[in-house]
Protein backbone atom coordinates (compact mmCIF):
# COMPACT_ATOMS: atom_id res chain seq x y z
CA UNK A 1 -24.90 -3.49 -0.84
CA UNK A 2 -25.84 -6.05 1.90
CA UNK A 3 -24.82 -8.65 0.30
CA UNK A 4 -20.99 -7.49 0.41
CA UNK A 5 -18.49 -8.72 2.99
CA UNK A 6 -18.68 -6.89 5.85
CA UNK A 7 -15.11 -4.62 5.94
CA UNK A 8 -13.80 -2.31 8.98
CA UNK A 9 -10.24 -0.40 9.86
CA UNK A 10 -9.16 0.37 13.05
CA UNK A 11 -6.18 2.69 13.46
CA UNK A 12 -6.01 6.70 13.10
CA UNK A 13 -7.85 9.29 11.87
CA UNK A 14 -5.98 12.82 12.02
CA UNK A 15 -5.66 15.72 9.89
CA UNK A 16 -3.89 16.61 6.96
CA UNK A 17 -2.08 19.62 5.73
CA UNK A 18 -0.87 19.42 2.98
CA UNK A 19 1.45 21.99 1.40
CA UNK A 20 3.86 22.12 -1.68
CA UNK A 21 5.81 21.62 -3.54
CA UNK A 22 8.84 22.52 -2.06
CA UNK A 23 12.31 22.27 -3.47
CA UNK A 24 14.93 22.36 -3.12
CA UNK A 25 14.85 22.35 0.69
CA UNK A 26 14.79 25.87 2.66
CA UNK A 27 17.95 27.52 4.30
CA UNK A 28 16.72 27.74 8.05
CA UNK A 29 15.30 31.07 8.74
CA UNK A 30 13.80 31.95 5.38
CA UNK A 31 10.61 32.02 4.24
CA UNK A 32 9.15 29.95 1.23
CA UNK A 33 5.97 30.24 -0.97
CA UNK A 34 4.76 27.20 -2.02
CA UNK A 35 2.17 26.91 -4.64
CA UNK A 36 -0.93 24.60 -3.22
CA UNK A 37 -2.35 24.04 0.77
CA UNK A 38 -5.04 21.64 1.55
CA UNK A 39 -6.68 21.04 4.85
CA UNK A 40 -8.21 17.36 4.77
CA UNK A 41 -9.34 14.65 6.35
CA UNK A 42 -6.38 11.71 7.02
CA UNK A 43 -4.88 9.64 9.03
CA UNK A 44 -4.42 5.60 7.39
CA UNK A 45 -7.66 4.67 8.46
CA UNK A 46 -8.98 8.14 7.44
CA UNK A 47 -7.89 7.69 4.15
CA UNK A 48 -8.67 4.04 4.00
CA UNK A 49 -12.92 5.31 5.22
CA UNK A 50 -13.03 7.81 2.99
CA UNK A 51 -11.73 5.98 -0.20
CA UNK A 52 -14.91 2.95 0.95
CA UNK A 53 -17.36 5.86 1.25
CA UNK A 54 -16.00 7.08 -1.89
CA UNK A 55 -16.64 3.49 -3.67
CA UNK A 56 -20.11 3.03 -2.30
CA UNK A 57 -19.39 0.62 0.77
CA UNK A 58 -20.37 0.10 3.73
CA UNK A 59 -18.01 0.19 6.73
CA UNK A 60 -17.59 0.28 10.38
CA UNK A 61 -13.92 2.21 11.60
CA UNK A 62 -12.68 2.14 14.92
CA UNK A 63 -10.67 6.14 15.84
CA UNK A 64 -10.74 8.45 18.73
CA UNK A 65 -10.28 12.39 18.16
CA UNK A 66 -8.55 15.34 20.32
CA UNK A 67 -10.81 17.32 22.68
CA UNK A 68 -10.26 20.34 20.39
CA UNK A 69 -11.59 22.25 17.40
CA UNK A 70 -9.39 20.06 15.04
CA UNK A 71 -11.26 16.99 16.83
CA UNK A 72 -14.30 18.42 15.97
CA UNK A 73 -14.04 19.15 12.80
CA UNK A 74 -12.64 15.59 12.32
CA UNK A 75 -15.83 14.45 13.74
CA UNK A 76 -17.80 16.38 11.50
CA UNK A 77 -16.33 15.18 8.81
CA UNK A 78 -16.59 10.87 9.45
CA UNK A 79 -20.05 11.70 11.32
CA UNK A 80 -22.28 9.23 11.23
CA UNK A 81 -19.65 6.44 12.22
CA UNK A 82 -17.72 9.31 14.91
CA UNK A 83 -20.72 9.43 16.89
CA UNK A 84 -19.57 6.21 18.90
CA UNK A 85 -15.58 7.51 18.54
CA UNK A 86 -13.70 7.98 21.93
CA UNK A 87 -12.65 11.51 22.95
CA UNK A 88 -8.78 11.65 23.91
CA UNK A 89 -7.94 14.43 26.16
CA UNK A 90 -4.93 15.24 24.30
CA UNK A 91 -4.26 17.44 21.32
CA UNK A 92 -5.63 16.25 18.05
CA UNK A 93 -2.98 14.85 15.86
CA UNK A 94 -1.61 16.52 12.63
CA UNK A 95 0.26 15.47 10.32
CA UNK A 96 1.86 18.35 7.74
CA UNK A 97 2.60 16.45 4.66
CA UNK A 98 5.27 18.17 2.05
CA UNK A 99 5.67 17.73 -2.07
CA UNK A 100 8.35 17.39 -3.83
CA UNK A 101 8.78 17.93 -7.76
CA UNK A 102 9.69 14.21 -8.15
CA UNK A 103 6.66 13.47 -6.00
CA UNK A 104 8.29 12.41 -2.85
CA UNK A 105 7.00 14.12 0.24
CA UNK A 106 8.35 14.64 3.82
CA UNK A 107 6.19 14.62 7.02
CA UNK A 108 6.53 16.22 9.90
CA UNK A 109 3.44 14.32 12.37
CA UNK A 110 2.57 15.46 15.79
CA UNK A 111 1.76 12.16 17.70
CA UNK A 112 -1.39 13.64 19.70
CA UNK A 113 -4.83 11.71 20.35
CA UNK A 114 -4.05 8.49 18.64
CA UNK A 115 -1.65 7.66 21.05
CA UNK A 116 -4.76 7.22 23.29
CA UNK A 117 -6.66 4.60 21.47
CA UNK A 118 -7.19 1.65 23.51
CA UNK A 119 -8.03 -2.41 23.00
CA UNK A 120 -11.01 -1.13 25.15
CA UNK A 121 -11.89 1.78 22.72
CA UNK A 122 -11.97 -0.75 20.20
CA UNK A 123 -13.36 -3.89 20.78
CA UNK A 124 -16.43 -1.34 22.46
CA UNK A 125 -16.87 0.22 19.06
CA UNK A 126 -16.61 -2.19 16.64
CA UNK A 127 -19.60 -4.25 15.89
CA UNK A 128 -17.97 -7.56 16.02
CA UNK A 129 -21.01 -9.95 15.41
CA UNK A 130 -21.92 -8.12 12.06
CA UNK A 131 -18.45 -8.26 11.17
CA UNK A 132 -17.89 -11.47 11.37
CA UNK A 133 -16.98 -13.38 8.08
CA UNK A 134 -15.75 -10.16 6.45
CA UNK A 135 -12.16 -8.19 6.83
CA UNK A 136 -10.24 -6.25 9.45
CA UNK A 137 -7.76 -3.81 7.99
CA UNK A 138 -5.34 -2.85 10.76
CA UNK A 139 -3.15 0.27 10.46
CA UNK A 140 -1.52 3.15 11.73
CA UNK A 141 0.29 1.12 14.13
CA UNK A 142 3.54 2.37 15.03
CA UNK A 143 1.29 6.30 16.28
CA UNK A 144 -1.30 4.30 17.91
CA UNK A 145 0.98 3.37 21.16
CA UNK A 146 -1.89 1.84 23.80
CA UNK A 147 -3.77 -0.14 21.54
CA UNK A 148 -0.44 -1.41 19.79
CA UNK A 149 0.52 -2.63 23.03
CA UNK A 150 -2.96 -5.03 23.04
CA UNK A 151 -2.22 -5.92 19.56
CA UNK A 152 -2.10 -10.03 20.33
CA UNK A 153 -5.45 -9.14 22.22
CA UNK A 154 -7.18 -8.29 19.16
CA UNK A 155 -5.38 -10.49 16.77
CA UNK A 156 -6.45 -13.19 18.63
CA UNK A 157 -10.45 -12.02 19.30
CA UNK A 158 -10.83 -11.45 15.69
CA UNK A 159 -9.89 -14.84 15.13
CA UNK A 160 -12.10 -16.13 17.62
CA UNK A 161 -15.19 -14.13 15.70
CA UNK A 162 -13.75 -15.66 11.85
CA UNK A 163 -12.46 -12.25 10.94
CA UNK A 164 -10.08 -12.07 8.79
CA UNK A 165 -6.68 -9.25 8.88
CA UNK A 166 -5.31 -7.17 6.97
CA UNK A 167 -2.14 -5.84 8.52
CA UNK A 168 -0.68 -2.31 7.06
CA UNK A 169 2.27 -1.03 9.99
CA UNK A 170 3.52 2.22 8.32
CA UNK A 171 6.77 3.38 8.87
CA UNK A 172 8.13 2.95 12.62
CA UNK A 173 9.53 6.52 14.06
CA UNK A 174 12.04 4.79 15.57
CA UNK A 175 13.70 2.93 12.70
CA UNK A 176 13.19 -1.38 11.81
CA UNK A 177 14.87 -1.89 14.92
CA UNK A 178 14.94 -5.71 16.12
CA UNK A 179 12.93 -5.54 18.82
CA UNK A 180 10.39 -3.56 16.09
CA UNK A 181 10.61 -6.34 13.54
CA UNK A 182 10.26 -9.51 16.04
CA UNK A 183 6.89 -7.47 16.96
CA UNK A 184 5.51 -7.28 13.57
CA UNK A 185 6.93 -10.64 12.71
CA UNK A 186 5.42 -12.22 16.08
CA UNK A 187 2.19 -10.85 14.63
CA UNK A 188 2.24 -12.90 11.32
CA UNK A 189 0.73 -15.91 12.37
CA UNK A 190 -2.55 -13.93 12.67
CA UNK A 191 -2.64 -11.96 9.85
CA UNK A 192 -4.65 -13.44 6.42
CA UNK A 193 -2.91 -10.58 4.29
CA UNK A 194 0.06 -8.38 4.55
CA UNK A 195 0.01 -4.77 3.02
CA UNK A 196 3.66 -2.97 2.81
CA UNK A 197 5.61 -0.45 0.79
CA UNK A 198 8.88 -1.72 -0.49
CA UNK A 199 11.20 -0.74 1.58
CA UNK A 200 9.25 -1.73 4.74
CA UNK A 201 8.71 -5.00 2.89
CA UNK A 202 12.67 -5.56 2.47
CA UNK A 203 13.37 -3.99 6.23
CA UNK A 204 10.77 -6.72 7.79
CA UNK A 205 12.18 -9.75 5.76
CA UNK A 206 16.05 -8.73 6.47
CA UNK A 207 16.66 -6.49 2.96
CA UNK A 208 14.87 -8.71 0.48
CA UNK A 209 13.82 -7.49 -2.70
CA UNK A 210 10.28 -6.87 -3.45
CA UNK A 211 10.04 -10.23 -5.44
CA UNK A 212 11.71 -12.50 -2.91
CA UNK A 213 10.41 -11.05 0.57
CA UNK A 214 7.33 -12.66 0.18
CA UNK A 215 8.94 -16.12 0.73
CA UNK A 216 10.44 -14.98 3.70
CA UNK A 217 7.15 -14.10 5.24
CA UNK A 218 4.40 -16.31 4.42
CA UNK A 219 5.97 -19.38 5.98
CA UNK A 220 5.02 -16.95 8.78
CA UNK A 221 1.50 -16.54 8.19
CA UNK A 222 -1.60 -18.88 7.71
CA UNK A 223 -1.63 -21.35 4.73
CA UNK A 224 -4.07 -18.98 2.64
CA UNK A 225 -2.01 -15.44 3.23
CA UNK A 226 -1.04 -13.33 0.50
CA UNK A 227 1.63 -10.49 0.88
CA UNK A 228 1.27 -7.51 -1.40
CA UNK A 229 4.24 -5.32 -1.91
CA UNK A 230 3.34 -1.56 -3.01
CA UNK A 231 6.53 -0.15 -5.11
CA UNK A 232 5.27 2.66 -5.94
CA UNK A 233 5.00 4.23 -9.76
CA UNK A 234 6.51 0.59 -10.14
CA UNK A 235 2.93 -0.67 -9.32
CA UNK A 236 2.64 -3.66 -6.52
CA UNK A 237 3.56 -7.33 -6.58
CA UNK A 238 1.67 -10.51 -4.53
CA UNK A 239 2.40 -13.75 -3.39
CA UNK A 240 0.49 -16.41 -2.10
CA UNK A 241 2.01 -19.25 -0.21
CA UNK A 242 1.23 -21.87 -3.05
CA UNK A 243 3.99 -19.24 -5.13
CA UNK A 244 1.35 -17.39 -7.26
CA UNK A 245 3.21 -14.55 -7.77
CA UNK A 246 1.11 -11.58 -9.96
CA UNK A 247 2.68 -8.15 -10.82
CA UNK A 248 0.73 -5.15 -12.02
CA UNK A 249 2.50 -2.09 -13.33
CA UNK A 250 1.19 1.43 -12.38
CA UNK A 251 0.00 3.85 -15.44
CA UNK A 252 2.06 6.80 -15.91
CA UNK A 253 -0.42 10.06 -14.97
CA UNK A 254 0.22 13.67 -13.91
CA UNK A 255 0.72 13.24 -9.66
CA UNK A 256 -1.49 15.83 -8.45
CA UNK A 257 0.16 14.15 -4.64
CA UNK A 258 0.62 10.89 -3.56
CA UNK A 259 0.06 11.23 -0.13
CA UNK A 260 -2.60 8.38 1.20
CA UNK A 261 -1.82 6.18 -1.84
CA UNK A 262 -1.00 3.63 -0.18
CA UNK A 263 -3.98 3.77 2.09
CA UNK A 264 -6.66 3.98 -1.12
CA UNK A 265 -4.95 1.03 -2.75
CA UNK A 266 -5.25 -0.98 0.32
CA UNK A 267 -9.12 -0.02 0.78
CA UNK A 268 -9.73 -0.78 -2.98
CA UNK A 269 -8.00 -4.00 -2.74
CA UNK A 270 -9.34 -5.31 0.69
CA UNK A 271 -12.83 -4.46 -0.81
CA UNK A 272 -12.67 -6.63 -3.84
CA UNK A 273 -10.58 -9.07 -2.40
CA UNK A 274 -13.28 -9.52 0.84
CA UNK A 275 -16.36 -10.06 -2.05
CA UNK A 276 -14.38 -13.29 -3.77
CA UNK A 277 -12.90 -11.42 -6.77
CA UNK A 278 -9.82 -13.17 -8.30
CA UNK A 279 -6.17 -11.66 -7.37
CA UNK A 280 -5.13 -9.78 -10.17
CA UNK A 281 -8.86 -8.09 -10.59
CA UNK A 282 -8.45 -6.82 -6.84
CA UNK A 283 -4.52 -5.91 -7.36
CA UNK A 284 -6.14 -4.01 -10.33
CA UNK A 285 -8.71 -2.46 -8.44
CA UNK A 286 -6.36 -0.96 -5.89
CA UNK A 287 -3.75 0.07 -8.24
CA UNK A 288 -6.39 1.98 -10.79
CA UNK A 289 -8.31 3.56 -7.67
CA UNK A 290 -5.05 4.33 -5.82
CA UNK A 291 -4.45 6.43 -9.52
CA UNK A 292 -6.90 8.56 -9.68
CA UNK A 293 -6.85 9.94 -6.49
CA UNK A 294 -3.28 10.35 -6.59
CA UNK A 295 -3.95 12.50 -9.84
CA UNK A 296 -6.87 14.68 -9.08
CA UNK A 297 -7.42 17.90 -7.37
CA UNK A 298 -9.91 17.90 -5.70
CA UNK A 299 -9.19 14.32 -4.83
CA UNK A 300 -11.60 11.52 -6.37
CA UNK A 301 -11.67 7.89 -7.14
CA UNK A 302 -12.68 7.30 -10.06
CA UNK A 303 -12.10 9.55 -13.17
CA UNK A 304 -15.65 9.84 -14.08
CA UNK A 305 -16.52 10.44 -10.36
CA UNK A 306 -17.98 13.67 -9.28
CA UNK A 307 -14.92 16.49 -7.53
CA UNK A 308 -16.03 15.89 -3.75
CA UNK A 309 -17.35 18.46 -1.30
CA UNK A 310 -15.08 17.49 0.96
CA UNK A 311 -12.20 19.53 2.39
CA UNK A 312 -14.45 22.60 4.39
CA UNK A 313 -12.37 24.91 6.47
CA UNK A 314 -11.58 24.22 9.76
């Protein structure tokens, strides 16, 4: 396991509650029973930690918690690598995350701790040295306001340490306003791999298709960036700026719930693709990983992988 590129994430770490499904939506002041609840661990770079545990690797992740009983628990539950976390004063952050039949989902997030993660937090918990040579995967960013706000500060330190980024936004709250999109756009030049859903994808390159934003963006971006473009049940598409372009279709399963998919496709990817693998074996990776978990209960991995004993009540 040494021997594997060093990987990290910085970005948040909340809970989950997830609850569904639900449909069609409720009349205000009813009441609706919904057939499954789960309490779990989340958060992007949550999801992104637990899916490397998961897969065996090893991992540093930089997150802050709530001074609360939620914070605990989430501390509990990434302990050993929470023991060097920062402790916001603010109210842990949760995120309730509804299914639908046709296995959309709505969420309704409380912004709470994350807010409160700092350039400071991070660049103290991080163990730059050691992960130098390997990958950065940088999410969460539109909930994690103070350390957004520093984002050319560490962009430009994990350069200086031959690091290289993986950039994965998330939705903004706000909407792909300009003043968003000349952010993430400004941040390009930095970034050695791009990670979006499809319609952030086409809302970042000006309403592109999945197939043509990528040639709107990597003129952005170093000469050996790749953009990968998840789509969904329609799989994920990359390009590279010498136009490799590689498509791999997603296998038609039983969605147990989706939520996080995005999150374990990106850690399954990012691993493979930080040890050498060729493209398509790491798009493959992602996209078969980002499966099963998507259609187990309890949540797991790998098909033949043991049901986790994660998931303990709060």
């Amino acid at each position: 396991m040494n021997d594997l590129s060093p990987l990290a994430v910085v970005g948040n770490v909340n809970v989950d509650l997830i609850m569904g499904p639900v449909a069609p939506w409720p009349r205000p002041g009813t009441e609706m029973i919904v057939g499954a609840s789960e309490v779990r661990y989340g958060g992007a770079a949550g999801n992104v930690a637990l899916a490397w545990r998961a897969l065996g690797r090893e991992f540093q992740i930089a997150a802050n918690t709530g001074r609360d009983a939620l914070g605990n628990w989430l501390r509990n539950g990434f302990a050993p690598h929470s023991d060097v976390w920062p402790v916001s004063d603010g109210a842990t952050m949760i995120s309730v995350g509804l299914t639908h039949p046709d296995s959309e989902r709505t969420f309704f997030t409380t912004k709470g701790h994350v807010a409160d993660l700092t350039w400071s937090d991070v660049r103290g918990t991080l163990d730059w040295t050691r992960l130098s040579g390997g990958t950065l995967l940088l999410c969460g960013t539109f909930v994690t306001d103070e350390l957004t706000a520093d984002y050319d500060r560490l962009l430009d330190h994990a350069r200086d340490q031959n690091i290289r980024v993986a950039l994965d936004t998330g939705w903004p709250p706000g909407g792909w306003t300009t003043a968003t999109r000349n952010q993430v756009l400004g941040w390009l030049g930095r970034c050695d791999c791009l990670l979006l859903n499809e319609i952030e994808t086409r809302e970042l390159s000006g309403s592109h298709a999945a197939e043509e934003a990528p040639s709107i963006l990597l003129p952005l971006m170093p000469d050996d960036a790749l953009v990968v473009v998840k789509c969904g049940a329609g799989g994920v598409v990359a390009a590279t700026r010498d136009r490799e372009m590689l498509k791999v279709p997603a296998p038609a399963v039983e969605v147990a719930d989706t939520i996080g998919a995005g999150d374990i496709f990106n850690a399954a990817f990012i691993a493979i693709r930080a040890d050498g693998r060729p493209l398509l074996e790491c798009l493959e990776a992602g996209v078969r990983t980002a499966t099963a978990a998507i259609s187990t209960s309890p949540r797991r991995y790998g098909m033949d992988e043991e049901p986790p004993t994660q998931g303990a009540s709060v």
